[in-house]
Protein backbone atom coordinates (compact mmCIF):
# COMPACT_ATOMS: atom_id res chain seq x y z
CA UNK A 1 112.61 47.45 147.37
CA UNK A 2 109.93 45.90 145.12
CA UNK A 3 107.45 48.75 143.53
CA UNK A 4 109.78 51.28 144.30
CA UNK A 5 112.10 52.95 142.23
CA UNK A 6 115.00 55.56 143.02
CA UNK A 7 115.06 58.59 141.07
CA UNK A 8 117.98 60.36 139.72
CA UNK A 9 121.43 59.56 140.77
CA UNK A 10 121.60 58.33 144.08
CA UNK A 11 124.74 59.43 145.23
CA UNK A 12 123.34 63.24 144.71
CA UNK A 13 119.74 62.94 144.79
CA UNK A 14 117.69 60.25 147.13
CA UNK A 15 113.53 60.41 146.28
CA UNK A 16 111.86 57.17 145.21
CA UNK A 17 108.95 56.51 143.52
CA UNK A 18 106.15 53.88 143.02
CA UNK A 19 105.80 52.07 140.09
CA UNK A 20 102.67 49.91 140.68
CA UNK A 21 99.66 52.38 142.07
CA UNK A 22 101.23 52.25 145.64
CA UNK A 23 100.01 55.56 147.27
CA UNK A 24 103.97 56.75 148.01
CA UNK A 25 102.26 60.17 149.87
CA UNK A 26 100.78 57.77 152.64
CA UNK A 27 103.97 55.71 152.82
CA UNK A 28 105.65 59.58 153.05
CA UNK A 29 103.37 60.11 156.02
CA UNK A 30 103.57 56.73 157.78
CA UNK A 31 106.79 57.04 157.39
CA UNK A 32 106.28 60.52 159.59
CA UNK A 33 104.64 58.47 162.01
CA UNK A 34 107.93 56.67 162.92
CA UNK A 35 110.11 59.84 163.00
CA UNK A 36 111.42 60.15 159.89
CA UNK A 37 111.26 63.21 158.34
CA UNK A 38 110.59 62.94 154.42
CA UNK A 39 109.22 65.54 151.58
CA UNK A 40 106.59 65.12 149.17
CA UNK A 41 107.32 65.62 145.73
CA UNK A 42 105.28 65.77 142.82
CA UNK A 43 105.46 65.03 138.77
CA UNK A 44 106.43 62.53 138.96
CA UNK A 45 104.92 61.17 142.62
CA UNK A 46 107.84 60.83 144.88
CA UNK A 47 109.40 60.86 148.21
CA UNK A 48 112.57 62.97 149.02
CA UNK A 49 114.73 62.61 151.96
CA UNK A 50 117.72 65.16 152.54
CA UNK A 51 120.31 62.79 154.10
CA UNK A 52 122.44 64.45 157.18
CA UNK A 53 125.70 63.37 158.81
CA UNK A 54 123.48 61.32 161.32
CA UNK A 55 121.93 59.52 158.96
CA UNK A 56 125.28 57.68 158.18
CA UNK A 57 125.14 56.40 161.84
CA UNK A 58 125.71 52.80 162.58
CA UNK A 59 122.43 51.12 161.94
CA UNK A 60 120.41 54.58 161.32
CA UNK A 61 120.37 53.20 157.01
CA UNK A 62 119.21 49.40 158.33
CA UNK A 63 116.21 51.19 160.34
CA UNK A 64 115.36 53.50 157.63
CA UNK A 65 115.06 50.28 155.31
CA UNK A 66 113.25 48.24 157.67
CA UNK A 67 110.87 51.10 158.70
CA UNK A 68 110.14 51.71 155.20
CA UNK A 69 109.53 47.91 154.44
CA UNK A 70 107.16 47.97 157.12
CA UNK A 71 105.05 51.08 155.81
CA UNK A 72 104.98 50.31 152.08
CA UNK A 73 103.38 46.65 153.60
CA UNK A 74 100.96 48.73 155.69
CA UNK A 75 99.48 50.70 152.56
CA UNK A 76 99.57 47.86 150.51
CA UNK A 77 97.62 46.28 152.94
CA UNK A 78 95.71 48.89 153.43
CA UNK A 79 95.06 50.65 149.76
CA UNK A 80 92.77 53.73 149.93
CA UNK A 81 92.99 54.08 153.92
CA UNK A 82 94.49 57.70 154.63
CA UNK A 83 95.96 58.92 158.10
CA UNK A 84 95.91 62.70 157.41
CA UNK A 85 97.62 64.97 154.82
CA UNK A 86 98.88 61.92 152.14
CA UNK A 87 95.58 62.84 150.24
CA UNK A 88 96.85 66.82 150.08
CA UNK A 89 99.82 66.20 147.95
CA UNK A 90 97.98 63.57 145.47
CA UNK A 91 95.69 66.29 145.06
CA UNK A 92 97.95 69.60 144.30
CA UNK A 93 99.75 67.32 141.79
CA UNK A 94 96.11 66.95 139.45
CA UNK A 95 95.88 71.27 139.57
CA UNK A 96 96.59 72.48 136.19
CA UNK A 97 100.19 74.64 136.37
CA UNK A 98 98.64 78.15 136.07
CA UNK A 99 96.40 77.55 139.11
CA UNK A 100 98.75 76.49 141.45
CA UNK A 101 100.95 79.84 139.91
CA UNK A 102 97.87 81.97 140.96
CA UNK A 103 97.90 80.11 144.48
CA UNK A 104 101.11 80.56 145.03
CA UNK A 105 101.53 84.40 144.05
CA UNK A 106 97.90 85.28 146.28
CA UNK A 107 99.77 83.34 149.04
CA UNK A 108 103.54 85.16 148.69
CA UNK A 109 101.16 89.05 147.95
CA UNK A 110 99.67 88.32 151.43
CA UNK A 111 102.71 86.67 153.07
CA UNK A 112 105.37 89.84 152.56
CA UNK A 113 102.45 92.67 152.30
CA UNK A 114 103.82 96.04 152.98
């Protein structure tokens, strides 16, 4: 798909990418919007998608392409227009690494606290 790129070997891993300053978070999240569920990824910017035995389901692939045709044309028609949490994962991606690491270890002290 134009301004897209897949990452990794796509027989074991299947994330994409955008190469052209499309915002791939809010495609991530529109893509949400029409039941599919897909993961944010960061460094680089990416979009993840852990393929199950019913995603091999006649036609399941074809709607999955078409649906993501149809969001990528949405934010590019759309650039800087956010619909919730696409704006979230753009953001943790600028922290520098050792805040995030303090984040993270505040949030796992308080999560399995004794």
């Amino acid at each position: 798909m134009p301004g897209l790129r897949v990452l990794g070997d796509p027989l074991w891993v299947t994330a994409f990418a955008a190469d052209d300053g499309l915002d791939v978070y809010q495609v991530m999240e529109n893509m949400g919007h029409r039941g599919w569920s897909l993961n944010g990824l960061q460094l680089p910017a990416a979009v993840h998608i852990a393929v199950t035995l019913r995603h091999t389901l006649p036609g399941v692939a074809d709607r999955f392409l078409a649906d993501l045709a149809d969001c990528v044309a949405e934010v590019r028609a759309n650039p800087g227009v956010s619909t919730g949490m696409a704006p979230v994962y753009g953001m943790a991606g600028t922290l520098p690494a050792d805040v995030v690491h303090q984040l993270l270890a505040g949030y796992l002290d308080l999560l399995f606290e004794v």
